[in-house]
PDB file of N, CA and C in Angstrom:
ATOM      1  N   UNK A   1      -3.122  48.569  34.700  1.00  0.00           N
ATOM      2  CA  UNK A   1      -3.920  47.531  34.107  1.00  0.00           C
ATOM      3  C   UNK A   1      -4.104  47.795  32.621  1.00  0.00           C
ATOM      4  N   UNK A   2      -3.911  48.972  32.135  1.00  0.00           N
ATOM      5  CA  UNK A   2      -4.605  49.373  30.746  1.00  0.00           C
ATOM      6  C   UNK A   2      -3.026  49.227  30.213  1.00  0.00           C
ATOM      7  N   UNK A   3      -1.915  49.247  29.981  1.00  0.00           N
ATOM      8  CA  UNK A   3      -1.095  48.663  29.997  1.00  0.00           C
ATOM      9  C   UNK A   3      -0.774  47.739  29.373  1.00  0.00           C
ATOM     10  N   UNK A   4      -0.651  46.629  30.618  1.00  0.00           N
ATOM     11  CA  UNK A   4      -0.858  45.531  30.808  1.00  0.00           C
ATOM     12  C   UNK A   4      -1.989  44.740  29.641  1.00  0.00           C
ATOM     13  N   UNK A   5      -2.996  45.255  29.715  1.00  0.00           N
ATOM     14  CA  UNK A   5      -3.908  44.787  28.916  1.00  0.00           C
ATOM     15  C   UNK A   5      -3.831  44.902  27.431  1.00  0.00           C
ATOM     16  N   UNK A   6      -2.627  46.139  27.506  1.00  0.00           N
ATOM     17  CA  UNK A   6      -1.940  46.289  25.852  1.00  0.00           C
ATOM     18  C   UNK A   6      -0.293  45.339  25.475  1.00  0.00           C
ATOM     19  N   UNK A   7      -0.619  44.718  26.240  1.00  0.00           N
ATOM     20  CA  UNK A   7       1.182  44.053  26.178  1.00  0.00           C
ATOM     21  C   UNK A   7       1.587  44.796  26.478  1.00  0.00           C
ATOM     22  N   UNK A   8       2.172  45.763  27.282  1.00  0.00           N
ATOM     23  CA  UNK A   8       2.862  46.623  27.565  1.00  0.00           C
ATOM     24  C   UNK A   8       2.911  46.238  29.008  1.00  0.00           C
ATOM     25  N   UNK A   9       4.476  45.653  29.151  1.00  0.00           N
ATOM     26  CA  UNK A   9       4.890  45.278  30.965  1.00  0.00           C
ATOM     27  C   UNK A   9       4.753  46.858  31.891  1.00  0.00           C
ATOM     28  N   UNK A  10       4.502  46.253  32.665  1.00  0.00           N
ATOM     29  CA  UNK A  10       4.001  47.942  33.451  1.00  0.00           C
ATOM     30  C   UNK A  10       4.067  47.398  35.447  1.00  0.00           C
ATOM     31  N   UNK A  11       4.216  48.285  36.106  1.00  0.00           N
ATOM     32  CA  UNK A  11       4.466  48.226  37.351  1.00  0.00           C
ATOM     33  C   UNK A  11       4.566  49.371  37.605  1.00  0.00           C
ATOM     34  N   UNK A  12       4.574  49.892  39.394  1.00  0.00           N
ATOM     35  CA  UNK A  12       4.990  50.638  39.970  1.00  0.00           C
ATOM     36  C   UNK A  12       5.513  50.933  41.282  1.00  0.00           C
ATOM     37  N   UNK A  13       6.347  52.531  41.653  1.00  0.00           N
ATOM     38  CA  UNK A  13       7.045  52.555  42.557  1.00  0.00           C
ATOM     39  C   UNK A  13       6.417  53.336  43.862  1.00  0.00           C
ATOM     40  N   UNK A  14       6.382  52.890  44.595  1.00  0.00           N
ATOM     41  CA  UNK A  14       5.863  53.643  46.120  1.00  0.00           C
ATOM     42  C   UNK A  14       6.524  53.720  46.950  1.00  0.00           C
ATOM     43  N   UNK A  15       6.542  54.047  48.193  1.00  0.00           N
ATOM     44  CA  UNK A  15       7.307  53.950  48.931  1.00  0.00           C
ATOM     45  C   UNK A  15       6.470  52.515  50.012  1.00  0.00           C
ATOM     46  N   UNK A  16       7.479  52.728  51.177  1.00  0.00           N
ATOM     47  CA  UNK A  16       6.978  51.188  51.895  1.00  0.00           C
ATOM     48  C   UNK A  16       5.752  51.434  52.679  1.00  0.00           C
ATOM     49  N   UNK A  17       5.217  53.018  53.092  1.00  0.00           N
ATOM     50  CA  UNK A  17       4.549  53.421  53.457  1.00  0.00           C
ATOM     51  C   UNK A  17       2.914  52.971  52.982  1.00  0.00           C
ATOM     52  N   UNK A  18       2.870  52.415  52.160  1.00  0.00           N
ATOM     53  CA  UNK A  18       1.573  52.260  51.221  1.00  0.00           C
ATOM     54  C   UNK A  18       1.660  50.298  50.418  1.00  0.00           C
ATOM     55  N   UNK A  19       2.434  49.710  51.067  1.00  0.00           N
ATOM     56  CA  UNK A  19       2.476  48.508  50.656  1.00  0.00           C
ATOM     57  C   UNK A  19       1.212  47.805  51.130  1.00  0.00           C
ATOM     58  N   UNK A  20       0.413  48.090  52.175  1.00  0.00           N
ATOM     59  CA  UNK A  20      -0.965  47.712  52.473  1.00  0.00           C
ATOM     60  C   UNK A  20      -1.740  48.263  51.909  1.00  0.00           C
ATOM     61  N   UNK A  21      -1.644  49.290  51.259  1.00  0.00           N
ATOM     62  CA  UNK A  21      -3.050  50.349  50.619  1.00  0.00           C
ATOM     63  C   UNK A  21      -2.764  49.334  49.272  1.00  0.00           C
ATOM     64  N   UNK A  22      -1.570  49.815  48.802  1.00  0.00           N
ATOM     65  CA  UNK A  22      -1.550  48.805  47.192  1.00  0.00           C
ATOM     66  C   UNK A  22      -1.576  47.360  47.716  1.00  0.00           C
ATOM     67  N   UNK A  23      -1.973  46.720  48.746  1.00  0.00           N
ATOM     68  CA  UNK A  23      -2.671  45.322  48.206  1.00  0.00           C
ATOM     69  C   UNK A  23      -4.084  45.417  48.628  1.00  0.00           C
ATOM     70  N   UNK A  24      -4.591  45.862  49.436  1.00  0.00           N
ATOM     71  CA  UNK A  24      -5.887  46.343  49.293  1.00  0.00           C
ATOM     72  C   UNK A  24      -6.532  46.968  48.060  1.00  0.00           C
ATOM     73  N   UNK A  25      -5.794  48.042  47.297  1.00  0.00           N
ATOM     74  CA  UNK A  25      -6.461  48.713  45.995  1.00  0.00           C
ATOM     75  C   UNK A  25      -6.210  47.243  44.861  1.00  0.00           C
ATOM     76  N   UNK A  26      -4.981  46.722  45.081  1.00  0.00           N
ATOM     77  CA  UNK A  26      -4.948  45.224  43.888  1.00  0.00           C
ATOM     78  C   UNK A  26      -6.390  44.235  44.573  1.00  0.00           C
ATOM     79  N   UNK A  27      -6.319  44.381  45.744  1.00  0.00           N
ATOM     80  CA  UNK A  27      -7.409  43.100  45.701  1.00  0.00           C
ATOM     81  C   UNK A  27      -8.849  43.662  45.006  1.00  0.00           C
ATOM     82  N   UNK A  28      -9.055  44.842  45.642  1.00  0.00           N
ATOM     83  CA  UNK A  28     -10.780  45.521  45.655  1.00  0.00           C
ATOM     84  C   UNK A  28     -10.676  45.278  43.428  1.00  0.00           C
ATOM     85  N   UNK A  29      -9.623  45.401  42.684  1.00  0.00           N
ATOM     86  CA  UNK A  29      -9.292  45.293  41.342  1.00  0.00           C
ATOM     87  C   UNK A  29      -9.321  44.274  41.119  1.00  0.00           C
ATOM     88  N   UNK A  30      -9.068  43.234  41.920  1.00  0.00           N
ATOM     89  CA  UNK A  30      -9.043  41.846  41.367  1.00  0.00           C
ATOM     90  C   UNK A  30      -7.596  41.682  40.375  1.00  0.00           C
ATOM     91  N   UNK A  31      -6.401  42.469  40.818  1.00  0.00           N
ATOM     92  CA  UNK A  31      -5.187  42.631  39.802  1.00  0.00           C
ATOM     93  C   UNK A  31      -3.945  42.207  41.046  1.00  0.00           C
ATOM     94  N   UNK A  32      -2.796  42.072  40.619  1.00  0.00           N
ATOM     95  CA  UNK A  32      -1.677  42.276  41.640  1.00  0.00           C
ATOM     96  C   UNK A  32      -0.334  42.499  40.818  1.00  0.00           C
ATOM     97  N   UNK A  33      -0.232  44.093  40.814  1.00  0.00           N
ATOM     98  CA  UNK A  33       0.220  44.615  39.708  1.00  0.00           C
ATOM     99  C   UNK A  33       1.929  44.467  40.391  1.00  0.00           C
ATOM    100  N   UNK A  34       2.414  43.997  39.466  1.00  0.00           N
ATOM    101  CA  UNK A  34       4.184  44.606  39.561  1.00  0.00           C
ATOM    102  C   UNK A  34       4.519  45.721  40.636  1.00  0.00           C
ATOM    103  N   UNK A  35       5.150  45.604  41.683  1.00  0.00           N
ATOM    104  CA  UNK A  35       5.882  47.222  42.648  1.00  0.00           C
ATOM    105  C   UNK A  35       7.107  47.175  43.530  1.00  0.00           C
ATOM    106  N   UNK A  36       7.569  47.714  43.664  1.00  0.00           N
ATOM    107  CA  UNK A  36       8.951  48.398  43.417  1.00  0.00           C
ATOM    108  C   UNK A  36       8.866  49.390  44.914  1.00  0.00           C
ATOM    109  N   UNK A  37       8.587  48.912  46.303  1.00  0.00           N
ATOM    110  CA  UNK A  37       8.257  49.531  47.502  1.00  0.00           C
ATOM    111  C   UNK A  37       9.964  50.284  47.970  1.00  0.00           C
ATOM    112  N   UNK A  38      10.189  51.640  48.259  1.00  0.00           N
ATOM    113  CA  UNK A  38      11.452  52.271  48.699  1.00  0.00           C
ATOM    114  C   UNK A  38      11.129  52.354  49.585  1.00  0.00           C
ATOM    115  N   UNK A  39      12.325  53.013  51.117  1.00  0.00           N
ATOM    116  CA  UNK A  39      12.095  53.938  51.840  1.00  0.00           C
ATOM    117  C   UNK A  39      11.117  55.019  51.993  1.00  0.00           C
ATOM    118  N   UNK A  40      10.559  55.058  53.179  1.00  0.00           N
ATOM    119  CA  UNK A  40       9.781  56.401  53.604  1.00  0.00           C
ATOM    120  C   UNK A  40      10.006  57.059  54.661  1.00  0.00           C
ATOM    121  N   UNK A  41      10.018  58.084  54.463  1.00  0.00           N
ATOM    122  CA  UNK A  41       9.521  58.957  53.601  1.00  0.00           C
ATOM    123  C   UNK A  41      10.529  59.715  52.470  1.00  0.00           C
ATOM    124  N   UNK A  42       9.567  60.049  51.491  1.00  0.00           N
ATOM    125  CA  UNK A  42       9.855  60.309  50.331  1.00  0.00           C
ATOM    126  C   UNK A  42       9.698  61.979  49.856  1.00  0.00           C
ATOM    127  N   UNK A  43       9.213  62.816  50.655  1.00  0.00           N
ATOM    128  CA  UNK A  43       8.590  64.282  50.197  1.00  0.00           C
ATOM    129  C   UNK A  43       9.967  65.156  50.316  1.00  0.00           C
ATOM    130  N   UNK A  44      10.572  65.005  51.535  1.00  0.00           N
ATOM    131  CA  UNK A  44      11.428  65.391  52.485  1.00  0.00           C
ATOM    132  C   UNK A  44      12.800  65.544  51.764  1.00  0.00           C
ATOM    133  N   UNK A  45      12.628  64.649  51.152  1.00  0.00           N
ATOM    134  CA  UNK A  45      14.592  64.190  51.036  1.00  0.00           C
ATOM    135  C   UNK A  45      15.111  64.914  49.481  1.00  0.00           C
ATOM    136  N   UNK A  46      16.367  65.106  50.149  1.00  0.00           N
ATOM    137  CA  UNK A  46      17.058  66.106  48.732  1.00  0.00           C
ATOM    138  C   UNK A  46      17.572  65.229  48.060  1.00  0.00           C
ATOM    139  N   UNK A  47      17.931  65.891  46.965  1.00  0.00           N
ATOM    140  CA  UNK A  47      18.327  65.408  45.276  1.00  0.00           C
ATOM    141  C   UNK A  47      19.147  63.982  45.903  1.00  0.00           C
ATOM    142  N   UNK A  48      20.179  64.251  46.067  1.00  0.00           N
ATOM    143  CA  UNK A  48      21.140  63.411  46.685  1.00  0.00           C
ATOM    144  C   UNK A  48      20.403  62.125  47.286  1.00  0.00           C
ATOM    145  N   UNK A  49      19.877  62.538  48.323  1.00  0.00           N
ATOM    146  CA  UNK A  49      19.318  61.314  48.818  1.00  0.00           C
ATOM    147  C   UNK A  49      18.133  60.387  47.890  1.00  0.00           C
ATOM    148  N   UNK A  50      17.719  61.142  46.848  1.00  0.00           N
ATOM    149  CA  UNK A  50      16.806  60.802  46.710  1.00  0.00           C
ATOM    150  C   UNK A  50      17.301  59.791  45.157  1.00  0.00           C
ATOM    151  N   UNK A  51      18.321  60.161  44.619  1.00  0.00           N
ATOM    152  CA  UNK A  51      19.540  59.671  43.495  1.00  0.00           C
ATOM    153  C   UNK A  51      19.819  58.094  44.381  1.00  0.00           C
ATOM    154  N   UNK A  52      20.149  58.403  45.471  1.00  0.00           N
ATOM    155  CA  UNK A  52      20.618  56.991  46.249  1.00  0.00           C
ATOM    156  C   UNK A  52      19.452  56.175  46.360  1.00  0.00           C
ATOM    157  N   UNK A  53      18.276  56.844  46.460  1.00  0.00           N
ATOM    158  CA  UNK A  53      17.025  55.508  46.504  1.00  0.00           C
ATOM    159  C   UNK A  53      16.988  54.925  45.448  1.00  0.00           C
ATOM    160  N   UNK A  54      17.020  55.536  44.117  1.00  0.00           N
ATOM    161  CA  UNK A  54      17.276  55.167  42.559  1.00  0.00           C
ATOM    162  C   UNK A  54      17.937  54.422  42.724  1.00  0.00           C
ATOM    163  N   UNK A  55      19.195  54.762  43.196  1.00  0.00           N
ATOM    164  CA  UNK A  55      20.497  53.660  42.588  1.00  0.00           C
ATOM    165  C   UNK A  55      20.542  52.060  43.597  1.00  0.00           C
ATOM    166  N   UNK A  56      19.796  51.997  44.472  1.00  0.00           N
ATOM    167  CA  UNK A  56      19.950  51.023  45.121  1.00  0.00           C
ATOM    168  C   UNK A  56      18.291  50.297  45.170  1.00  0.00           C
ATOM    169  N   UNK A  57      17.778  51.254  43.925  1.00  0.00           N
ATOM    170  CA  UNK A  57      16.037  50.293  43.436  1.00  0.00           C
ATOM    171  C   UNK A  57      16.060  49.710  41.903  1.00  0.00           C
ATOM    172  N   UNK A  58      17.234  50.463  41.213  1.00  0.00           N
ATOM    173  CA  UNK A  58      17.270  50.703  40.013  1.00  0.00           C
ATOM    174  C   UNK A  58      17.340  49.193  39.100  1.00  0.00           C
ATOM    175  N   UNK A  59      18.052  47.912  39.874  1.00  0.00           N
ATOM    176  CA  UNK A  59      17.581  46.537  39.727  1.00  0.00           C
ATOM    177  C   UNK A  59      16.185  45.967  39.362  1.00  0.00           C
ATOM    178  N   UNK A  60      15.929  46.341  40.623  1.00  0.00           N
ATOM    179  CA  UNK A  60      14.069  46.242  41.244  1.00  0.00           C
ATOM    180  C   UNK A  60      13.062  46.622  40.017  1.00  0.00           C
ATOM    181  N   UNK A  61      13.267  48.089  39.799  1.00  0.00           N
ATOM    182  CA  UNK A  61      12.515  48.788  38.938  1.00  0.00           C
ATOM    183  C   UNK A  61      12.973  48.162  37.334  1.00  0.00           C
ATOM    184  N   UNK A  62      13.779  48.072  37.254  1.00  0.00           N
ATOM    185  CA  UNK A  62      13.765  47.599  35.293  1.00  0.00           C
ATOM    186  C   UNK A  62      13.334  46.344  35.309  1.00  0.00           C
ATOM    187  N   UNK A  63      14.028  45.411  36.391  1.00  0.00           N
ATOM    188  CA  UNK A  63      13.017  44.217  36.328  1.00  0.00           C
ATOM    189  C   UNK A  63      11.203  44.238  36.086  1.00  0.00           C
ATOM    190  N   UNK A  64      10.911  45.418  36.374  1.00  0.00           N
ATOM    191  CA  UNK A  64       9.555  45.288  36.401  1.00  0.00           C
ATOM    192  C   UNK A  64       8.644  45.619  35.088  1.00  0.00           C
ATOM    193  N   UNK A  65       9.911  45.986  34.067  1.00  0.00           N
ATOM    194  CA  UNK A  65       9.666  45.386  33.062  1.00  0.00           C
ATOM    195  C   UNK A  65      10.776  44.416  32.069  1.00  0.00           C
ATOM    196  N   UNK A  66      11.739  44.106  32.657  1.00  0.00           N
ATOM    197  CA  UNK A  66      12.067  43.148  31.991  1.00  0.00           C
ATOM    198  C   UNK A  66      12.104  41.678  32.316  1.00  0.00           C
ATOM    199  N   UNK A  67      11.230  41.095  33.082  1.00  0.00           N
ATOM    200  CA  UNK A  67      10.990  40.415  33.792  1.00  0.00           C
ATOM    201  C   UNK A  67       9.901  39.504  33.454  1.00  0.00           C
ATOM    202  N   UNK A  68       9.121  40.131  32.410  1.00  0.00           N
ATOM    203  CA  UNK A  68       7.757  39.877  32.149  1.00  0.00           C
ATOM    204  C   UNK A  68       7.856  38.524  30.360  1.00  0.00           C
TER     205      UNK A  68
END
């Protein structure tokens, strides 16, 4: 939001695990910020796998600021 509130396009990435918590935390804010939801889980997984979540979000995510 502080961001945002500077012109500065802003969003973020979670996994799919938390797509109800972040619209619950956007509503209780009164915001509904830009996000970019991957695969979960996310702690677990090696370099490799974790390069492939990038490369197949990496659309998703720059849109979320060039989009604005």
């Amino acid at each position: 939001m502080n961001l945002e509130s500077r012109g500065l396009p802003s969003g973020f990435v979670a996994s799919q695990e938390f797509v109800d918590a972040a619209a619950a935390q956007g509503k209780s804010l009164g915001i509904k910020p830009a996000s970019v939801f991957v695969a979960h889980p996310i702690q677990d997984r090696t370099d490799t796998e974790m390069a492939e979540l990038a490369q197949h979000s990496i659309d998703a995510i720059t849109a979320l600021i060039y989009s604005k």
